[in-house]
C-alpha atoms as a PDB file:
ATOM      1  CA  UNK A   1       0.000   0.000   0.000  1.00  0.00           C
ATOM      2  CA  UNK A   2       1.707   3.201  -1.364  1.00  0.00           C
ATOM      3  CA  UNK A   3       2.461   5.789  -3.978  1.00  0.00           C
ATOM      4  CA  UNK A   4       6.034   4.729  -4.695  1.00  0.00           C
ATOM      5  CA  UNK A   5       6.581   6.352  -8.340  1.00  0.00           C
ATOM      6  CA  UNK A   6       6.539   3.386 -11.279  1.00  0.00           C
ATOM      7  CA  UNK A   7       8.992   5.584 -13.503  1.00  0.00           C
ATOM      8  CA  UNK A   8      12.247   5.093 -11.977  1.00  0.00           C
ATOM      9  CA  UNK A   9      15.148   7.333 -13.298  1.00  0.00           C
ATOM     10  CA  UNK A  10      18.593   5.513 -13.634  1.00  0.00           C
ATOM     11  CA  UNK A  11      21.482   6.506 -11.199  1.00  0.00           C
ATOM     12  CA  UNK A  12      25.051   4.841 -11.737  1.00  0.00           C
ATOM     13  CA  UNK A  13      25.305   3.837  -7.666  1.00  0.00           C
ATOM     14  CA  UNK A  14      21.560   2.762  -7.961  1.00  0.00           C
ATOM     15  CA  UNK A  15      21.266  -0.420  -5.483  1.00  0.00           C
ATOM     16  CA  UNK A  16      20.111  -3.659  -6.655  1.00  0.00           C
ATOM     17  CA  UNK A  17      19.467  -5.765  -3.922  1.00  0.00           C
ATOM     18  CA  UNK A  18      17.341  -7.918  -5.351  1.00  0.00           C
ATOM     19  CA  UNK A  19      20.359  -9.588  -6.924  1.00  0.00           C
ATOM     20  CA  UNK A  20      23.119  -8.380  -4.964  1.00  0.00           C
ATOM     21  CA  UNK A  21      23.731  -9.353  -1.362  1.00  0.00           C
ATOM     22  CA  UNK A  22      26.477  -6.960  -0.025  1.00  0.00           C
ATOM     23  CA  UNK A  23      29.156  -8.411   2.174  1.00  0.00           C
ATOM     24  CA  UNK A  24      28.239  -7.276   5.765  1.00  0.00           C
ATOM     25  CA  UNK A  25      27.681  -8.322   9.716  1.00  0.00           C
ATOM     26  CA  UNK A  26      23.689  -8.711   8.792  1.00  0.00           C
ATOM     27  CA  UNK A  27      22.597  -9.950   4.981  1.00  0.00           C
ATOM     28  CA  UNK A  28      19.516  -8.982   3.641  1.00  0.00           C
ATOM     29  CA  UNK A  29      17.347 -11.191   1.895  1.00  0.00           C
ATOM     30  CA  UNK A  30      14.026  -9.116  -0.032  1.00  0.00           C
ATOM     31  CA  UNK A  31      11.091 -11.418  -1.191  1.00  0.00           C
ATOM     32  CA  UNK A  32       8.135  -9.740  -3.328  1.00  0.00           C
ATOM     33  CA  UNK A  33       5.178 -11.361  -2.175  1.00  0.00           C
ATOM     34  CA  UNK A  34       1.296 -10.911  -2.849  1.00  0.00           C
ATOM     35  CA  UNK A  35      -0.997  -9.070  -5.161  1.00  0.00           C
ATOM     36  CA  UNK A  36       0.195  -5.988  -3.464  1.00  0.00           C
ATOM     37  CA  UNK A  37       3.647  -6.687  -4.551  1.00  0.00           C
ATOM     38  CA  UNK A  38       5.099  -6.114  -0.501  1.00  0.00           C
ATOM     39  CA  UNK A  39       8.206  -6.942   0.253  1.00  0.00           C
ATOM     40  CA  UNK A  40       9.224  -9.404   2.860  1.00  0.00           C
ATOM     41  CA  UNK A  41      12.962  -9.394   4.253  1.00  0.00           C
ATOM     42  CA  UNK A  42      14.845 -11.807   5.962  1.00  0.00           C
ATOM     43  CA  UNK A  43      17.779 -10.607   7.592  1.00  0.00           C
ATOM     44  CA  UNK A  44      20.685 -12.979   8.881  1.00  0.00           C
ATOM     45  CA  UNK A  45      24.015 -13.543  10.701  1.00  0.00           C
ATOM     46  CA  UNK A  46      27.151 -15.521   9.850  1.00  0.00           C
ATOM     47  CA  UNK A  47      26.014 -17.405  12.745  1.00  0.00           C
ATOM     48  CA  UNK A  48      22.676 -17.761  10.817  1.00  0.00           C
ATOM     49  CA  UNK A  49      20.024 -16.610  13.436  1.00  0.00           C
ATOM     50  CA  UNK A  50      17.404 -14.790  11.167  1.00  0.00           C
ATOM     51  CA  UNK A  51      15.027 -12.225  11.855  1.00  0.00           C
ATOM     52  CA  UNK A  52      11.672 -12.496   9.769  1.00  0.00           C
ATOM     53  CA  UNK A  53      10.117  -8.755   9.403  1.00  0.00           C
ATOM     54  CA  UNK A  54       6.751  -8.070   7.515  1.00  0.00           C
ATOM     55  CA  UNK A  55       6.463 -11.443   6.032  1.00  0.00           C
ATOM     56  CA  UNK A  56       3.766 -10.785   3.205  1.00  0.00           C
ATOM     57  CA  UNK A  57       3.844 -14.238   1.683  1.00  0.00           C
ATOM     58  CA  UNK A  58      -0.204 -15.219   0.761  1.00  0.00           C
ATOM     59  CA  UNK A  59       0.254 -18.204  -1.938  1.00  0.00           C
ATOM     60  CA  UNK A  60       1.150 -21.640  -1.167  1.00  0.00           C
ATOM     61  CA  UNK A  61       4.325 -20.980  -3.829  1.00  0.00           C
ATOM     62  CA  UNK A  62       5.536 -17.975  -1.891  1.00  0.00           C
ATOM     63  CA  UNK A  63       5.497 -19.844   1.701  1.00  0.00           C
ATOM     64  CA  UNK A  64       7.679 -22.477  -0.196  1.00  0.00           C
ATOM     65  CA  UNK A  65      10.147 -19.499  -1.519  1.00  0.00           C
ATOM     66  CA  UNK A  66      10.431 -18.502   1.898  1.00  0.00           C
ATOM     67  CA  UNK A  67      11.038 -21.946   3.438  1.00  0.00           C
ATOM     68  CA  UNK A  68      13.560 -23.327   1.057  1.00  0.00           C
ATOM     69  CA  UNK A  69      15.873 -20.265   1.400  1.00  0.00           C
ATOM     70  CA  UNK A  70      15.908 -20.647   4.438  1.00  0.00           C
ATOM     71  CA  UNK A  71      16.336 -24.168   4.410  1.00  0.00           C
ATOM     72  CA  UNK A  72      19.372 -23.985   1.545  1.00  0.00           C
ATOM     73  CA  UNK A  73      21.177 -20.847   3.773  1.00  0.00           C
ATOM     74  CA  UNK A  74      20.816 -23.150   6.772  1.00  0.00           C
ATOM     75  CA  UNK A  75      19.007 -20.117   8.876  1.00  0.00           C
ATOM     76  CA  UNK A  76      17.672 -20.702  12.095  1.00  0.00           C
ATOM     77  CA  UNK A  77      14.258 -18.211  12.408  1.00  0.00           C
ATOM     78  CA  UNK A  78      14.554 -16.310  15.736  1.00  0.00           C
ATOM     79  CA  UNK A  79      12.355 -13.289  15.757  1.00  0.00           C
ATOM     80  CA  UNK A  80       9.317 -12.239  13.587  1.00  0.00           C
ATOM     81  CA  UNK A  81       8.609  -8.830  13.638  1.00  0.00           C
ATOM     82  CA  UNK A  82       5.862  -6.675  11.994  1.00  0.00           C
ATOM     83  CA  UNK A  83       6.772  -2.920  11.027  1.00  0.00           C
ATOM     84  CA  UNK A  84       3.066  -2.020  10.816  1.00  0.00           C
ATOM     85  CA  UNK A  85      -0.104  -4.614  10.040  1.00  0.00           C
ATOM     86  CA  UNK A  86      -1.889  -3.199   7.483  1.00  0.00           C
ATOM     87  CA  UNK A  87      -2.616  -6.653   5.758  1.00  0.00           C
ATOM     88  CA  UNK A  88      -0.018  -7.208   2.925  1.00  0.00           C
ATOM     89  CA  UNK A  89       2.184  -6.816   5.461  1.00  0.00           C
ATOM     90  CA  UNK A  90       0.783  -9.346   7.612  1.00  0.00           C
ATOM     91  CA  UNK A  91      -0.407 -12.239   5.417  1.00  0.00           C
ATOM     92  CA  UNK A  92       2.084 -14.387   6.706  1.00  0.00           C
ATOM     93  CA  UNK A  93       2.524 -14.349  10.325  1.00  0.00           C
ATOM     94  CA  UNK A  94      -0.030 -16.894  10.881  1.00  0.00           C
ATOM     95  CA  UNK A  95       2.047 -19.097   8.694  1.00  0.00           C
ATOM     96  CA  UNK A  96       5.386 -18.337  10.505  1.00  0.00           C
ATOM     97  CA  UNK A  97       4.285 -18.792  13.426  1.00  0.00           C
ATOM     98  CA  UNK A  98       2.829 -22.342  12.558  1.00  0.00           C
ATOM     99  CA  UNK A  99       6.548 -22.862  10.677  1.00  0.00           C
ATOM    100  CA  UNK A 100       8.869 -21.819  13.410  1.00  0.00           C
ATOM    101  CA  UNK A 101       7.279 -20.798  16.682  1.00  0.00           C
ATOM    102  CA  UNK A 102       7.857 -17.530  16.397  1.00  0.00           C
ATOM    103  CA  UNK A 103       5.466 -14.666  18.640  1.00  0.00           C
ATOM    104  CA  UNK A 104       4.576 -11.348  16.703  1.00  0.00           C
ATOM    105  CA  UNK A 105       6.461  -8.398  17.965  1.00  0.00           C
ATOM    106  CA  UNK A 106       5.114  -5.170  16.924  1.00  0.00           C
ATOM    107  CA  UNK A 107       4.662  -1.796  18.243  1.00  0.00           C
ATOM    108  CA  UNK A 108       1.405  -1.414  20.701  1.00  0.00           C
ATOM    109  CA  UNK A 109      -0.189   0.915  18.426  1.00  0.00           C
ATOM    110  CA  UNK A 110      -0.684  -1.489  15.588  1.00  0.00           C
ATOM    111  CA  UNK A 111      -2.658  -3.841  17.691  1.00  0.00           C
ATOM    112  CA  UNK A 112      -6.480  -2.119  15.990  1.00  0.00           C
ATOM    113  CA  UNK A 113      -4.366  -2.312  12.857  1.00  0.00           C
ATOM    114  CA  UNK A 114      -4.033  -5.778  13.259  1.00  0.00           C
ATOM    115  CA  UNK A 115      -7.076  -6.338  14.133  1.00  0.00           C
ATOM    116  CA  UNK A 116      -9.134  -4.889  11.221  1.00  0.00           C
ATOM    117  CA  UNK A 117      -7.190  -6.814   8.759  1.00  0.00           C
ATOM    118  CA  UNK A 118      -9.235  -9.475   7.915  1.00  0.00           C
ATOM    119  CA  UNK A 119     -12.085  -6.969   7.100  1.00  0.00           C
ATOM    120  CA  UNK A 120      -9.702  -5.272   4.955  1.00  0.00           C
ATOM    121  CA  UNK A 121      -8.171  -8.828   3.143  1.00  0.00           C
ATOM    122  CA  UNK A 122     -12.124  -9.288   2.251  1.00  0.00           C
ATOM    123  CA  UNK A 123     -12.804  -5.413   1.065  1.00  0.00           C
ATOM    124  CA  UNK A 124      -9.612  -6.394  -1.322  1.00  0.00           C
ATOM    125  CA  UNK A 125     -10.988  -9.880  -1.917  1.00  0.00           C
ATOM    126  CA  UNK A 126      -7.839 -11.536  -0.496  1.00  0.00           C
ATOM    127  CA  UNK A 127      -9.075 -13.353   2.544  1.00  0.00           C
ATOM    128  CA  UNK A 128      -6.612 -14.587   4.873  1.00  0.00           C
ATOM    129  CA  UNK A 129      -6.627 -16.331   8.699  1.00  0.00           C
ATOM    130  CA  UNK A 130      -4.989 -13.391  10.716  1.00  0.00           C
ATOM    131  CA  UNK A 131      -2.325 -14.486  13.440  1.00  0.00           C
ATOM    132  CA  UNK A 132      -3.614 -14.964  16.651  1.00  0.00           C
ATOM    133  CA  UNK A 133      -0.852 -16.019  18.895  1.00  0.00           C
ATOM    134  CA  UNK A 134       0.550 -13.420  21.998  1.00  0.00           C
ATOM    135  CA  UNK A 135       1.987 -10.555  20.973  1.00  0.00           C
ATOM    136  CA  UNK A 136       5.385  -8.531  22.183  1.00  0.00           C
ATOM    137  CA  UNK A 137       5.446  -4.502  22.341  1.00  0.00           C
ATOM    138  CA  UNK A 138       8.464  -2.648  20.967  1.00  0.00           C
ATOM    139  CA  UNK A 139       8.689   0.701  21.877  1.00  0.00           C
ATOM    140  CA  UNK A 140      10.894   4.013  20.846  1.00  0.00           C
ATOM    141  CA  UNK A 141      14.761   3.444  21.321  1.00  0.00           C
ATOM    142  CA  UNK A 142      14.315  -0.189  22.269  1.00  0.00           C
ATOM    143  CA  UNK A 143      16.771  -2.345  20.456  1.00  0.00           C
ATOM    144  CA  UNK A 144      15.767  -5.731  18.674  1.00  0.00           C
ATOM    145  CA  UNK A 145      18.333  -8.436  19.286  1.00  0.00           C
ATOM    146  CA  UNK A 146      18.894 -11.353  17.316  1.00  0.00           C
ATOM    147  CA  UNK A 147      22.228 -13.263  18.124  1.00  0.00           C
ATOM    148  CA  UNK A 148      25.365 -10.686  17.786  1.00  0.00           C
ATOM    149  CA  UNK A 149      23.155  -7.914  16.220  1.00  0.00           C
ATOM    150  CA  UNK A 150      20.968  -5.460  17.098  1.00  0.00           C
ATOM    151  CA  UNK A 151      18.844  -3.167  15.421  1.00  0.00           C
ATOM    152  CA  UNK A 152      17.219   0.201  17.170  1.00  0.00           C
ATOM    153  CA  UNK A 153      13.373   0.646  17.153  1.00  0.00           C
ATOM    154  CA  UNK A 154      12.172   3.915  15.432  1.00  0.00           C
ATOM    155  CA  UNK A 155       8.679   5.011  16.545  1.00  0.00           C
ATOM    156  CA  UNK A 156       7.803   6.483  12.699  1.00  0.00           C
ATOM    157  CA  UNK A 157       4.315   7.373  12.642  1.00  0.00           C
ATOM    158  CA  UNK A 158       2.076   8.791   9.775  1.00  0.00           C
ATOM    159  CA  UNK A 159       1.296   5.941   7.306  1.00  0.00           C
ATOM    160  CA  UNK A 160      -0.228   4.001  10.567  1.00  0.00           C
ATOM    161  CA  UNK A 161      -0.025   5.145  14.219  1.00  0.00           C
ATOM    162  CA  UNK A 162       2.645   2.138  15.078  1.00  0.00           C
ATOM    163  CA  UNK A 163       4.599   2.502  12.013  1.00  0.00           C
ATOM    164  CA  UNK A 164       8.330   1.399  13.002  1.00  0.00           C
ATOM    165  CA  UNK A 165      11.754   1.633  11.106  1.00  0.00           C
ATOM    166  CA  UNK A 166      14.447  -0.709  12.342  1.00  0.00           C
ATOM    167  CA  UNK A 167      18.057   0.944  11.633  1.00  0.00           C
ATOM    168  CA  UNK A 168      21.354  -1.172  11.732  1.00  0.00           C
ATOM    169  CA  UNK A 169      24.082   1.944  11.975  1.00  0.00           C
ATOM    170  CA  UNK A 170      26.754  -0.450  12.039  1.00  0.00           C
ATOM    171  CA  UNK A 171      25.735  -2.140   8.783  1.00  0.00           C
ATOM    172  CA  UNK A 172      24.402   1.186   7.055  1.00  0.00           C
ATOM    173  CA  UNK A 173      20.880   0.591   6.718  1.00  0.00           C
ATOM    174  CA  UNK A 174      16.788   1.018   7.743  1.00  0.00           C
ATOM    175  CA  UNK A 175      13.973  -1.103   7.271  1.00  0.00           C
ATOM    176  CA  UNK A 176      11.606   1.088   6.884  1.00  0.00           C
ATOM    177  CA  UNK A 177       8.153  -0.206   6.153  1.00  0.00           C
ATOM    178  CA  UNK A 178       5.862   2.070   4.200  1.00  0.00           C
ATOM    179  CA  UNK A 179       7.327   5.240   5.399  1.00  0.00           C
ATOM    180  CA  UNK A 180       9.800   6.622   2.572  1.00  0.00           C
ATOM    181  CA  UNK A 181       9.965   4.905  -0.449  1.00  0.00           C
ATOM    182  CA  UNK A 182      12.113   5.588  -3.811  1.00  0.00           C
ATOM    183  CA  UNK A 183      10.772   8.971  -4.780  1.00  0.00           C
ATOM    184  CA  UNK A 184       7.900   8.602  -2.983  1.00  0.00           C
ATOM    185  CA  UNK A 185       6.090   8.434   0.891  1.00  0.00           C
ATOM    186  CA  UNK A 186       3.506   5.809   2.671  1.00  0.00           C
ATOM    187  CA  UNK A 187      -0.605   6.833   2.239  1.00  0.00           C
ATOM    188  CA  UNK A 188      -1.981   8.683   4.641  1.00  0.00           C
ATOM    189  CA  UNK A 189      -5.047   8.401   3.916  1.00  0.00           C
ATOM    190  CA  UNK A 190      -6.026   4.967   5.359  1.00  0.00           C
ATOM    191  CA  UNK A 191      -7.106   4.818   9.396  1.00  0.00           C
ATOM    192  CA  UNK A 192      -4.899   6.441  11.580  1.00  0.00           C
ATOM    193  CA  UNK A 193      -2.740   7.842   9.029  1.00  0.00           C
ATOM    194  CA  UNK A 194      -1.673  11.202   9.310  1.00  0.00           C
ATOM    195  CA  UNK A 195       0.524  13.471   6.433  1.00  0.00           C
ATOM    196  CA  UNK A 196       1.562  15.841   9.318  1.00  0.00           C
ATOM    197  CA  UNK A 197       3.157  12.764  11.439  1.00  0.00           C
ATOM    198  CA  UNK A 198       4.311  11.520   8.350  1.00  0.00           C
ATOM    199  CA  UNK A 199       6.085  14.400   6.951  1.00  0.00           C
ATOM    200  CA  UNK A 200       7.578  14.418  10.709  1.00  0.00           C
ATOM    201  CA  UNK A 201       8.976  10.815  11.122  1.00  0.00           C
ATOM    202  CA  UNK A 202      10.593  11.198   7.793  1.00  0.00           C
ATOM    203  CA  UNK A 203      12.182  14.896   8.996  1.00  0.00           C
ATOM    204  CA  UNK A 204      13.174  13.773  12.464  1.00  0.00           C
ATOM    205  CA  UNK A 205      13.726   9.855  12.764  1.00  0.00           C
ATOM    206  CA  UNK A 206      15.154   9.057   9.009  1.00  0.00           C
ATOM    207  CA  UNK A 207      16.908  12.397   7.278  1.00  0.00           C
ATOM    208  CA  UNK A 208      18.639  13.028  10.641  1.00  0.00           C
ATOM    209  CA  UNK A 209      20.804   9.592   9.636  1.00  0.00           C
ATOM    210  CA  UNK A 210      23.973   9.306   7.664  1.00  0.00           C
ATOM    211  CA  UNK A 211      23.008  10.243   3.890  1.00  0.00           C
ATOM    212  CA  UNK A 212      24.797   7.036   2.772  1.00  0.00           C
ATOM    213  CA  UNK A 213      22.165   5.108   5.148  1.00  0.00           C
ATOM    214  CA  UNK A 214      20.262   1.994   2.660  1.00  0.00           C
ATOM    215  CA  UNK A 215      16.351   2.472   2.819  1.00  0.00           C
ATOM    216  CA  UNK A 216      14.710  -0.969   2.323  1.00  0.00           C
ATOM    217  CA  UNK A 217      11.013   0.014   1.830  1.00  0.00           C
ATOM    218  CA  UNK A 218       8.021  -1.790   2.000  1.00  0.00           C
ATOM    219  CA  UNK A 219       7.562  -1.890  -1.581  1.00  0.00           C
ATOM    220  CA  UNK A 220       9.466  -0.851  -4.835  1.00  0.00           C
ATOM    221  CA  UNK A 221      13.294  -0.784  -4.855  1.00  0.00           C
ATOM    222  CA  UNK A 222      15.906   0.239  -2.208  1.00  0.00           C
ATOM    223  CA  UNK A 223      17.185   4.051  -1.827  1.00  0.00           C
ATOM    224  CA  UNK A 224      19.328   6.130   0.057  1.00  0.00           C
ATOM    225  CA  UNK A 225      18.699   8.455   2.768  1.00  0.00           C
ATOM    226  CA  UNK A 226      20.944  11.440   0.371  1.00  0.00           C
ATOM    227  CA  UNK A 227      19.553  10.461  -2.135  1.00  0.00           C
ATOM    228  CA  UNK A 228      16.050  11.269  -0.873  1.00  0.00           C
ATOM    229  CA  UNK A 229      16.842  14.388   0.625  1.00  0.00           C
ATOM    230  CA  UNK A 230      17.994  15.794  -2.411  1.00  0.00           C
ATOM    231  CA  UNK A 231      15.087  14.456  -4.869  1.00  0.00           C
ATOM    232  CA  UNK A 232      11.934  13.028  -3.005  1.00  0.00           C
ATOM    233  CA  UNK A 233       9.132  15.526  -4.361  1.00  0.00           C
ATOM    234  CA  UNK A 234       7.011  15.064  -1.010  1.00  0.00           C
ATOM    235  CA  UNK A 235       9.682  15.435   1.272  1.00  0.00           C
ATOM    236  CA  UNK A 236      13.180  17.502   0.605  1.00  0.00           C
ATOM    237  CA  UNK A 237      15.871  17.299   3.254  1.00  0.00           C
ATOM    238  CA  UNK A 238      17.764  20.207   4.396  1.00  0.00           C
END
């Protein structure tokens, strides 16, 4: 769910992560699942813990994507986390948690969001069994552990009131849901969305890192934080 532009002008540093894994502490592994074309990332160690975030798979053949990489990497799935739960976004936990044991951790905020998503999966005719297991809060600052790593909780707000990014500063780079995209910013116009918030996660919680900082969005291809500053038409950094 977002505006993310569908003409995408070429740039010679322009990332590619969908075939390129850089070399680094955490590797990140982007799957784009569903009719809503979300994308699900796996991120994991040398020591192969993995941490599941936003898993959006909804067919039978993209559970089976999911599974066999991480069967073939040898990955051992330790946390599942959802940035927000608007419902390509959360397709999957159910499945997950049925997989590997895993409990939901999301922001407290997102709990209505997650919630109402079954009403929404039938308003977009994609009906889906929502996950129903217990559920972890992770707040502002907090940081999400999974073996040597750590990534710090962002409290981003605007696109859904429990919207989170999860930056790695030591490896360069934010998950950050539907927040900032390629050219583009989340909807606001869906429950609980606000442009005001919006406009102020992106200002305070994502151009106030390092310009080289990797965006992985929710949808549509990676960016940088620079690179966003200087040519995102809904949002221009200082």
């Amino acid at each position: 769910m977002n505006t993310f532009a569908s003409a995408i002008p070429s740039e010679p540093d322009k990332i590619n992560a969908f075939t390129v894994q850089k070399e680094a502490m955490i590797n990140v592994k982007i799957f784009t699942f569903n009719p809503l074309s979300e994308n699900t990332y796996l991120l994991y160690t040398e020591d192969k813990n993995c941490m599941i975030i936003d898993p959006g798979c909804y067919f039978d053949h993209e559970k089976e994507e999911l599974v066999h990489f991480v069967q073939k990497n040898g990955l051992k799935p330790v946390l599942l986390v959802n940035t927000h739960c608007h419902l390509d976004h959360v397709f999957g936990n159910k499945f997950i948690h049925e997989k590997y044991g895993l409990e939901l951790h999301l922001h407290h905020l997102e709990k209505n969001v997650l919630d109402m998503a079954p009403a929404s999966g039938l308003m977009w005719n994609v009906p889906f069994d929502n996950y129903a297991g217990p559920l972890h809060w992770i707040e502002e600052g907090k940081s999400l552990l999974f073996g040597a790593e750590a990534l710090t909780v962002l409290h981003t707000p605007g696109h859904s009131p429990g919207s989170i990014c999860l930056y790695s500063e030591q490896n360069g780079f934010v998950v950050g849901g539907d927040v900032l995209f390629r050219e583009s910013v989340g909807r606001t116009d869906l429950p609980g969305g606000s442009p005001d918030q919006l406009l102020k996660s992106i200002e305070e919680k994502l151009y106030t890192l390092p310009e080289e900082t990797i965006v992985y969005p929710g949808h549509g291809i990676p960016t940088k934080i620079g690179y966003e500053k200087l040519n995102n038409p809904f949002v221009r950094g200082n």
